[in-house]
C-alpha atoms as a PDB file:
ATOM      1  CA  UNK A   1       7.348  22.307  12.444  1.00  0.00           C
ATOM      2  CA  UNK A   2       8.117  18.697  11.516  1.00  0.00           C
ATOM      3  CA  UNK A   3       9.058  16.850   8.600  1.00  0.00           C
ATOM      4  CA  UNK A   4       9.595  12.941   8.103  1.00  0.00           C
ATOM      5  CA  UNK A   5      12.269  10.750   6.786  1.00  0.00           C
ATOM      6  CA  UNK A   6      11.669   7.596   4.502  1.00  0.00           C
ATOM      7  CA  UNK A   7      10.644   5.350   7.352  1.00  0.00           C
ATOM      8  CA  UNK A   8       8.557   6.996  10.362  1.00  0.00           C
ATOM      9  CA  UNK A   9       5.249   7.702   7.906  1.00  0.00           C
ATOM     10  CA  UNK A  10       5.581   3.727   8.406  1.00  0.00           C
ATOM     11  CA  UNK A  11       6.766   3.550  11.824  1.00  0.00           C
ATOM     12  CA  UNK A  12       3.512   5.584  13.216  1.00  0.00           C
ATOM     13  CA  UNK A  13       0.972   3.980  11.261  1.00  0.00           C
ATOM     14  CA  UNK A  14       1.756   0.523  10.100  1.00  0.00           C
ATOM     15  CA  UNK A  15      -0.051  -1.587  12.770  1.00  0.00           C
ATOM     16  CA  UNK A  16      -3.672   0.158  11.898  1.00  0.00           C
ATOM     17  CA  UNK A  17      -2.704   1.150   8.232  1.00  0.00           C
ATOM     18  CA  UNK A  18      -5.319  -0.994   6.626  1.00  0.00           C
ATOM     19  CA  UNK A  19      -8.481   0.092   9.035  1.00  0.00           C
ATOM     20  CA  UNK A  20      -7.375   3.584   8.612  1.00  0.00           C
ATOM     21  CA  UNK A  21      -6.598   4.368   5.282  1.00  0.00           C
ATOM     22  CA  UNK A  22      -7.822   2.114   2.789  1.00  0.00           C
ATOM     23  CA  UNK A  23     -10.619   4.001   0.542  1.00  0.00           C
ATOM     24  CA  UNK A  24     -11.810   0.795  -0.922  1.00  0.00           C
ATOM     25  CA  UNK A  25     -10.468   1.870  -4.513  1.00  0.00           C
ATOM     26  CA  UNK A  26      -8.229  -1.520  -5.510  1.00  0.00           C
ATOM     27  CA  UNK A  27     -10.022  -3.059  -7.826  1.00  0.00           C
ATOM     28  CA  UNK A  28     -10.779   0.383  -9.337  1.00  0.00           C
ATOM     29  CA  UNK A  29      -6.823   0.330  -9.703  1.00  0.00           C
ATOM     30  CA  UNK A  30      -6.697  -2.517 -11.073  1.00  0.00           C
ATOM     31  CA  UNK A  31      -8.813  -2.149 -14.103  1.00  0.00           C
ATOM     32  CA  UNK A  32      -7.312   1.805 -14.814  1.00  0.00           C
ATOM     33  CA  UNK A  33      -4.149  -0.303 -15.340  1.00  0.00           C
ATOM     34  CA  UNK A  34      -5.369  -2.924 -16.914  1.00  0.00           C
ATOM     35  CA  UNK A  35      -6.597  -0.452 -19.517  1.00  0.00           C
ATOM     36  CA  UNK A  36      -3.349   0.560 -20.763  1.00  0.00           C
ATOM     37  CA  UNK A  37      -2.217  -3.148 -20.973  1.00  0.00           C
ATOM     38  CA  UNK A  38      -3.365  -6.541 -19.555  1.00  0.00           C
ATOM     39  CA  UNK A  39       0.617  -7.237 -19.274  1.00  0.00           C
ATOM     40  CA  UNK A  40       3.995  -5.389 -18.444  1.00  0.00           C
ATOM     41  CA  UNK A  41       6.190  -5.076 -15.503  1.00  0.00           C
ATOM     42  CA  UNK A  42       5.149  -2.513 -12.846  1.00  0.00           C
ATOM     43  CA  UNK A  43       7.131  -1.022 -10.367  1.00  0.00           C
ATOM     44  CA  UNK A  44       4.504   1.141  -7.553  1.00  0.00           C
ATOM     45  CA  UNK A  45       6.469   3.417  -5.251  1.00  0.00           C
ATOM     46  CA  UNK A  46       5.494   3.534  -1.852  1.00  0.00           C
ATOM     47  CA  UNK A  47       3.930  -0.167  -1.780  1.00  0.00           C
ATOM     48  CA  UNK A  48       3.243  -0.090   2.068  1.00  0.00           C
ATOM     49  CA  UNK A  49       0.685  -3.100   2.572  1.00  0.00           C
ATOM     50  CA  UNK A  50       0.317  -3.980  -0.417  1.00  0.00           C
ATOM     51  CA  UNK A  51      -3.239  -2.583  -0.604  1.00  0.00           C
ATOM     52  CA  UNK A  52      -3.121  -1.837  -4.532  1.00  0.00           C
ATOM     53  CA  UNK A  53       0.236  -4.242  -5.051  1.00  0.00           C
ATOM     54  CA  UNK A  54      -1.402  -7.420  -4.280  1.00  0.00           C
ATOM     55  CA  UNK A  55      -4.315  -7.318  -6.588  1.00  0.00           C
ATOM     56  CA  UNK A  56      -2.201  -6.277  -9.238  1.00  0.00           C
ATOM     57  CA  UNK A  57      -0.113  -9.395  -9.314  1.00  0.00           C
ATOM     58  CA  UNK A  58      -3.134 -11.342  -8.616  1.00  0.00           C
ATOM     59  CA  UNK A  59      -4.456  -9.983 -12.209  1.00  0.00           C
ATOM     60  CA  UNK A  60      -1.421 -11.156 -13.691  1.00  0.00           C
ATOM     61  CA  UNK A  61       1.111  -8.169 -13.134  1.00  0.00           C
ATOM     62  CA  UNK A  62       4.376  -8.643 -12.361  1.00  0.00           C
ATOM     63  CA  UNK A  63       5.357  -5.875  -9.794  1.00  0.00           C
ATOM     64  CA  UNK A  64       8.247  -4.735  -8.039  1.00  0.00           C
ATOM     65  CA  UNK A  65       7.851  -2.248  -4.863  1.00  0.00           C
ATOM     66  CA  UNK A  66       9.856   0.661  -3.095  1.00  0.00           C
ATOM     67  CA  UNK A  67       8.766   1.080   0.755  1.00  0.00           C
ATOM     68  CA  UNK A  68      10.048   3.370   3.021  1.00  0.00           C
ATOM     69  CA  UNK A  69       9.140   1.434   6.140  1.00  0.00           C
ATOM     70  CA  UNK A  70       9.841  -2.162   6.716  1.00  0.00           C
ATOM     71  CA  UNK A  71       6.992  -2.129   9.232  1.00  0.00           C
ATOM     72  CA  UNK A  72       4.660  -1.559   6.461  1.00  0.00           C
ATOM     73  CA  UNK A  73       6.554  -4.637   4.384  1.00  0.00           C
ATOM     74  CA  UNK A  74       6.166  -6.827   6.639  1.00  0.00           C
ATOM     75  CA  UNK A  75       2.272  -6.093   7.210  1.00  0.00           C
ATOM     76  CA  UNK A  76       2.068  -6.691   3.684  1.00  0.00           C
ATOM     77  CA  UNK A  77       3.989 -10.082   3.722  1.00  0.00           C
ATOM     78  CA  UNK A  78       1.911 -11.661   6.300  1.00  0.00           C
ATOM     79  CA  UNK A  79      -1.182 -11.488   4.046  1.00  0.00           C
ATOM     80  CA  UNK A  80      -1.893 -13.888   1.324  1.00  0.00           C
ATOM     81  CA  UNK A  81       0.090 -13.089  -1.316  1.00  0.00           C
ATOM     82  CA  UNK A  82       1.938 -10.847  -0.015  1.00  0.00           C
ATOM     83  CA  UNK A  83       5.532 -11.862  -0.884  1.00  0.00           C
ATOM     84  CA  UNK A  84       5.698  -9.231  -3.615  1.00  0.00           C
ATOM     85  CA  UNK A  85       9.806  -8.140  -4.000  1.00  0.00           C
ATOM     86  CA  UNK A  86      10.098  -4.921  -2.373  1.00  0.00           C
ATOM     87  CA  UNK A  87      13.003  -2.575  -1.522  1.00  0.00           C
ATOM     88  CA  UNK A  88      13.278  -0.727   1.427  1.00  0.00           C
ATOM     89  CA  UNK A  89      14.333   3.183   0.928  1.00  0.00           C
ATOM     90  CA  UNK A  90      13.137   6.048  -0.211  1.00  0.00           C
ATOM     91  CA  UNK A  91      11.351   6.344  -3.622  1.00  0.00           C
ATOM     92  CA  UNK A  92      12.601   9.220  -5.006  1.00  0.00           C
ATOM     93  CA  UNK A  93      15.939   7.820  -5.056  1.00  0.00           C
ATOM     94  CA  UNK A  94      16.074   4.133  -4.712  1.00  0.00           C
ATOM     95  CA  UNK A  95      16.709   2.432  -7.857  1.00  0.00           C
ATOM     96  CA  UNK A  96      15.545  -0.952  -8.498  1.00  0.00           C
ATOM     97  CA  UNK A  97      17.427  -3.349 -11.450  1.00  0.00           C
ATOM     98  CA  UNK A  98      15.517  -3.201 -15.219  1.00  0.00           C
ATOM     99  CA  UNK A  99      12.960  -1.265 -17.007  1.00  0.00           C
ATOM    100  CA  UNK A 100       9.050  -0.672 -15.867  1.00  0.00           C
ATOM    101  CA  UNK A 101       6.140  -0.233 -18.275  1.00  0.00           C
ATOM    102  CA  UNK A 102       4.458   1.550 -15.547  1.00  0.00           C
ATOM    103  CA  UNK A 103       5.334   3.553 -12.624  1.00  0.00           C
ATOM    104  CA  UNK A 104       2.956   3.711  -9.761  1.00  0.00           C
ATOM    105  CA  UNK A 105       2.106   6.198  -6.990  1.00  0.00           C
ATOM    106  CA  UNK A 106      -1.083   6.346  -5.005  1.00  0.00           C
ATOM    107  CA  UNK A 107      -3.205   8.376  -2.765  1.00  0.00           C
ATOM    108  CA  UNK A 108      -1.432  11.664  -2.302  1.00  0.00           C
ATOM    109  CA  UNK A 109       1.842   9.785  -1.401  1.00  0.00           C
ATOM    110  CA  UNK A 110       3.676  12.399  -3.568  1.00  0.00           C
ATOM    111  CA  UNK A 111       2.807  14.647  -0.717  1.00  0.00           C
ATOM    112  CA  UNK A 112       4.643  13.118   1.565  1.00  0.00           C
ATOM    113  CA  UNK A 113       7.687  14.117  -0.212  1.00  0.00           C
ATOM    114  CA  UNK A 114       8.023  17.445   2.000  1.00  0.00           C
ATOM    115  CA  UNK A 115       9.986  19.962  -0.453  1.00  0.00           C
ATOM    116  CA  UNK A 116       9.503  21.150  -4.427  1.00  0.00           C
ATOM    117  CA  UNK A 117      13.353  19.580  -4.509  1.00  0.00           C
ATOM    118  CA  UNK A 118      12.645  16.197  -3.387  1.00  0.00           C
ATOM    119  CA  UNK A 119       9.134  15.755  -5.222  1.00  0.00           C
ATOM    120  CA  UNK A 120      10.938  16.424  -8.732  1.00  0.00           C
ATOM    121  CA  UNK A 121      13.648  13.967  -8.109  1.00  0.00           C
ATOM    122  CA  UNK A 122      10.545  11.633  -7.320  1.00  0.00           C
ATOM    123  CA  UNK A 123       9.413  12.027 -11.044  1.00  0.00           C
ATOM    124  CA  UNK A 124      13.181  12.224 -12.365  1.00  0.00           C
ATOM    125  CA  UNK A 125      13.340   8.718 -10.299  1.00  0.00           C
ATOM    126  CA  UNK A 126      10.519   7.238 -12.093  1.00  0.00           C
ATOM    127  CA  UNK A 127      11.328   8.569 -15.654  1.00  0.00           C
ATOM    128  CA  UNK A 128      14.715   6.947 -14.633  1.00  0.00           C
ATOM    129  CA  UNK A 129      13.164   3.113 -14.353  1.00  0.00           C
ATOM    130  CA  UNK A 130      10.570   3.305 -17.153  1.00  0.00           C
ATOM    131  CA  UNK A 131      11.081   2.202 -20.565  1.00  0.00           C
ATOM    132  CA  UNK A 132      10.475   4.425 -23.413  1.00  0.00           C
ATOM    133  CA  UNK A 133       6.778   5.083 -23.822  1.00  0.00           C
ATOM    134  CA  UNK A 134       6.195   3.631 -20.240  1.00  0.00           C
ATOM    135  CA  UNK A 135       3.888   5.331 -18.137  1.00  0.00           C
ATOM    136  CA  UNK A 136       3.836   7.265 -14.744  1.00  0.00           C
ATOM    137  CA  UNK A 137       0.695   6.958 -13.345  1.00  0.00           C
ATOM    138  CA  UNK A 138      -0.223   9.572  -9.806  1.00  0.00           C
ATOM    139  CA  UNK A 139      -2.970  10.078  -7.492  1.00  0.00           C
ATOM    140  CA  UNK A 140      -3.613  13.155  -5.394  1.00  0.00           C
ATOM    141  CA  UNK A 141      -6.185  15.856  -3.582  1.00  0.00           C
ATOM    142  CA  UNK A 142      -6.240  18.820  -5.123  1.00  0.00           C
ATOM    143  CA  UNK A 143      -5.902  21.142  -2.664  1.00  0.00           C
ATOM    144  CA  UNK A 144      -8.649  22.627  -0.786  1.00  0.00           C
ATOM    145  CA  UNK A 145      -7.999  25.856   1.484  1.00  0.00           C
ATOM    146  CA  UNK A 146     -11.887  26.877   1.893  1.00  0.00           C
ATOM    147  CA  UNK A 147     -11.969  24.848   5.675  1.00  0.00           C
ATOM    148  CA  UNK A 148      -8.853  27.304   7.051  1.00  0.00           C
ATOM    149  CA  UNK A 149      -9.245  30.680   8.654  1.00  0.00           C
ATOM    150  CA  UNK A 150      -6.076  32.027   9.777  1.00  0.00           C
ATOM    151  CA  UNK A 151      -4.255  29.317   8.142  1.00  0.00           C
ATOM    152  CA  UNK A 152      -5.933  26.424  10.485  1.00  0.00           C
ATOM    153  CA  UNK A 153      -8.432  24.055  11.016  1.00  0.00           C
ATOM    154  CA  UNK A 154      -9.692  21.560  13.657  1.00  0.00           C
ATOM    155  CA  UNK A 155     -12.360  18.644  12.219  1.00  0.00           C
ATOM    156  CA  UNK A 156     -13.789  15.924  13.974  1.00  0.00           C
ATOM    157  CA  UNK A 157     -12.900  12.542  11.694  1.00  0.00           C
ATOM    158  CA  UNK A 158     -15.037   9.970  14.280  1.00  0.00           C
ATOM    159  CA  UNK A 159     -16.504  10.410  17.331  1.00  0.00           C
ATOM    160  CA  UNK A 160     -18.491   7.182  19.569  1.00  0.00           C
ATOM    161  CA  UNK A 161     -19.281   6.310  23.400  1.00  0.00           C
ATOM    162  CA  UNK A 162     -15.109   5.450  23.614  1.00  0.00           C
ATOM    163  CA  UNK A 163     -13.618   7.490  21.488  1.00  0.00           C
ATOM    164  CA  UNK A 164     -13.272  10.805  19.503  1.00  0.00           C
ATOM    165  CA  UNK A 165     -10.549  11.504  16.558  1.00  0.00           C
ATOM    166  CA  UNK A 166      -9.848  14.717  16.204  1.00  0.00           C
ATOM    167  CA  UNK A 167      -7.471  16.492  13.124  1.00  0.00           C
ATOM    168  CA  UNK A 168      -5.992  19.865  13.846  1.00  0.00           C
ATOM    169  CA  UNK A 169      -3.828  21.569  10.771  1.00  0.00           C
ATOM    170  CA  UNK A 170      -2.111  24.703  10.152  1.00  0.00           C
ATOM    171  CA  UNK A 171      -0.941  25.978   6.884  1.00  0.00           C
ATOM    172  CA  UNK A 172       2.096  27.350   5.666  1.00  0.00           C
ATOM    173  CA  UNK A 173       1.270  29.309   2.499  1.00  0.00           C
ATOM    174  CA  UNK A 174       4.685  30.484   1.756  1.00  0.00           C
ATOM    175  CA  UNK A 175       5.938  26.641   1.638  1.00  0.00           C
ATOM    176  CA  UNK A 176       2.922  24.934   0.201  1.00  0.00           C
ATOM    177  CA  UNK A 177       2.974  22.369   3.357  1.00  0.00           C
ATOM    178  CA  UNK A 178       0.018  21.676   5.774  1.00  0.00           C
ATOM    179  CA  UNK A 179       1.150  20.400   8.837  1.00  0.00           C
ATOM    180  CA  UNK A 180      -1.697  17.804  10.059  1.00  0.00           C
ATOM    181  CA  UNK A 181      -1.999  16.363  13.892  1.00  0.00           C
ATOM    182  CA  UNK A 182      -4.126  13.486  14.064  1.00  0.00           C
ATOM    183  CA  UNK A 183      -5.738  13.200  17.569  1.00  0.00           C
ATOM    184  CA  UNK A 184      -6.802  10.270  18.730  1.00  0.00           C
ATOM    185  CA  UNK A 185      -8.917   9.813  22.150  1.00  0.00           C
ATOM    186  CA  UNK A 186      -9.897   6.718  23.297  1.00  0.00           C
ATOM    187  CA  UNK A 187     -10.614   4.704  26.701  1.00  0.00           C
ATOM    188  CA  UNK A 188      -6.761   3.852  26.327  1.00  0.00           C
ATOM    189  CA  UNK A 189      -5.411   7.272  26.377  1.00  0.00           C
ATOM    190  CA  UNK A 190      -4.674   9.590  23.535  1.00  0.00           C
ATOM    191  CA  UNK A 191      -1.977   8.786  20.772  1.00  0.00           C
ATOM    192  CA  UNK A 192      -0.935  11.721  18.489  1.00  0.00           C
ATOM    193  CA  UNK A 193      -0.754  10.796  14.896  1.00  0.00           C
ATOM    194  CA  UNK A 194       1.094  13.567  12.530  1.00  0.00           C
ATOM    195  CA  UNK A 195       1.925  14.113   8.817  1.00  0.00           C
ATOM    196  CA  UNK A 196       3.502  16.746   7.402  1.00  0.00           C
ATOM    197  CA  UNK A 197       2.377  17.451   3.690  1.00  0.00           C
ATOM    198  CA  UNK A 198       3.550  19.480   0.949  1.00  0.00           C
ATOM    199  CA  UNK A 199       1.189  20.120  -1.656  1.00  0.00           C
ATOM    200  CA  UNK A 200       0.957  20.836  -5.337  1.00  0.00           C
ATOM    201  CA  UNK A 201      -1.831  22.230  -7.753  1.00  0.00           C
ATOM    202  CA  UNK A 202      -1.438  20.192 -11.350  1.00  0.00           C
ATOM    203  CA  UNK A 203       0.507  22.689 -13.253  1.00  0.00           C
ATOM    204  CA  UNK A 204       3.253  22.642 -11.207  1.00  0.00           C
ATOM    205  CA  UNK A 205       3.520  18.712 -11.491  1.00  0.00           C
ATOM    206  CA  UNK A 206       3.217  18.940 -15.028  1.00  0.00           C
ATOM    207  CA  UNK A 207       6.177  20.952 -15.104  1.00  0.00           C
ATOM    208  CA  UNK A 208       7.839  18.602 -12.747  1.00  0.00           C
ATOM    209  CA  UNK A 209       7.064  15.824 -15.346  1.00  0.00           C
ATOM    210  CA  UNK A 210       8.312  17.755 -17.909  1.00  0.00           C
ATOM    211  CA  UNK A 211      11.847  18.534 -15.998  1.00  0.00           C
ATOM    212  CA  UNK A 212      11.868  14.710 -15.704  1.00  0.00           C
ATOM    213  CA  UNK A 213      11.117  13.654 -19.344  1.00  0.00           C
ATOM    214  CA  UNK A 214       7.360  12.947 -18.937  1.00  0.00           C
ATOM    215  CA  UNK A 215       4.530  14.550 -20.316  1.00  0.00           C
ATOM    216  CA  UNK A 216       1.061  14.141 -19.253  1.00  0.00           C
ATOM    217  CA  UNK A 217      -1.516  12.189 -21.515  1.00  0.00           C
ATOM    218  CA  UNK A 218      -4.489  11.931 -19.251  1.00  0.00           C
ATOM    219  CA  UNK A 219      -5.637  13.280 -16.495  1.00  0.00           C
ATOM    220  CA  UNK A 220      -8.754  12.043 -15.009  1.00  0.00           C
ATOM    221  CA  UNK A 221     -11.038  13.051 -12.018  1.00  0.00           C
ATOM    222  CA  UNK A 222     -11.309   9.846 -10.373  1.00  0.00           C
ATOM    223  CA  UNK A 223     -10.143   5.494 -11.048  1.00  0.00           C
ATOM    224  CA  UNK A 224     -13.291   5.885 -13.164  1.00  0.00           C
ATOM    225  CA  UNK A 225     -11.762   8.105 -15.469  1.00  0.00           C
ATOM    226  CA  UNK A 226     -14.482  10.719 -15.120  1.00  0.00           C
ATOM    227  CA  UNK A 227     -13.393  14.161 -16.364  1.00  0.00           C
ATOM    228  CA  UNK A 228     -11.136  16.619 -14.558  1.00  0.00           C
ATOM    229  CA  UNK A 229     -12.823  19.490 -13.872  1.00  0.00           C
ATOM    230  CA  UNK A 230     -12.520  22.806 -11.523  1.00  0.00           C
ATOM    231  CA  UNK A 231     -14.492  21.267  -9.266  1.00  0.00           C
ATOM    232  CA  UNK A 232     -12.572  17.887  -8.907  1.00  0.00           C
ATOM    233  CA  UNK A 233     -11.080  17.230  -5.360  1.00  0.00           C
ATOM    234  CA  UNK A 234      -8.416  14.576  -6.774  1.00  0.00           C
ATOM    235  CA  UNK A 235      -6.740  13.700  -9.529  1.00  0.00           C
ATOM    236  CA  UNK A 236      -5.254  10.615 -11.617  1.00  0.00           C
ATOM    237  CA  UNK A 237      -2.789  11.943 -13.579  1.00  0.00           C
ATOM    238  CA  UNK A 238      -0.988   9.605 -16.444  1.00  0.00           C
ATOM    239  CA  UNK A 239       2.851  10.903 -18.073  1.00  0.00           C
ATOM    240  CA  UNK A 240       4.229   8.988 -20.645  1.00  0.00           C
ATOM    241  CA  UNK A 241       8.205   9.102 -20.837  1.00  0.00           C
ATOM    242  CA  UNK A 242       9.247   9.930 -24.552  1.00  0.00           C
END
């Protein structure tokens, strides 16, 4: 199977990033964080676009980014307001100068971190750069194995007169990664799209947290802080550092 480094999540899906994978949610952001504080100094790992970034300082925050992919950077530079200061590595490691009141992490990004090793030096990373009683604030799936038989699945995402988009997965169990192939048929040809994921139920990132300093204070179903339940497909979840 296949894993990424920092910069090729970037590298295969910068130019269409925005049409892609934006769920619409920013100003949804924007007020969760607002609600723990109308100022502070944020720092949001993985800032790609600047899909949630940009908004943020537009309300007033001043934010500080970590992107693997420079592609991504400079999509997010060309828009209005874009020149946010961003530095180009891998989040989990990457320090950046001063203290945060709030760490940031969206949509499943932690998932992207591809082994239990590298996803607790992600929160040991954040505790790192917040200030005491700052905040590290996730988003995730929880994750859903009812669509696999035989660990794998094939879905249809879109499908027109000129084109079809196709996602095939397969599921490794034993490592807690789904291996996704995003298929992508068009009058052009066919591009292949993949992401490797390793996933994590909410217990075992609390425990993460913990190993890191943090401790969780919320944890909410949705931006709109509706309650976590067992039937919740995602997750915000908020640690506070000591």
């Amino acid at each position: 199977m296949f894993d990424f480094t920092s910069d090729q999540f970037g590298q295969l899906n910068a130019e269409d990033y925005d049409i892609q994978f934006d769920p619409g949610n920013a100003n949804q952001i924007v007020e969760f964080v607002k609600s723990y504080g109308h100022q502070g100094r944020i720092l949001e790992f993985a800032i790609g676009t600047g899909r949630v970034a940009i908004p943020l300082v537009e309300a007033g925050f001043e934010l500080v980014g970590i992107e693997g992919s420079a592609e991504m950077v400079d999509k997010m530079r060309a828009k209005p307001g874009g020149d946010v200061p961003s530095h180009i590595g891998d989040f989990a490691y990457t320090e950046v100068g001063g203290e945060f009141d709030m760490v940031l992490l969206v949509y499943n990004t932690l998932f992207n971190l591809t082994s239990q090793r590298h996803q607790v030096d992600c929160f040991k990373n954040a505790a790192k750069h917040l200030k005491s009683g700052g905040r590290f604030i996730l988003e995730t799936f929880v994750p859903d194995l009812s669509g696999y038989k035989d660990h794998q699945r094939v879905s249809t995402q879109r499908v027109g007169e000129d084109h079809a988009w196709l996602e095939s997965a397969l599921h490794d169990p034993l490592a807690q990664k789904f291996h996704f192939q995003r298929i992508r048929i068009t009058n052009e040809g066919i591009k292949l799209v993949p992401l490797p994921m390793r996933y994590a139920y909410p217990p075992e990132m609390d425990l993460m947290a913990q190993l890191a300093g943090l401790q969780c204070e919320h944890r909410f179903a949705d931006w709109q802080r509706n309650p976590f339940t067992a039937n919740s497909k995602s997750h915000i979840s908020v640690y506070k550092k000591a």
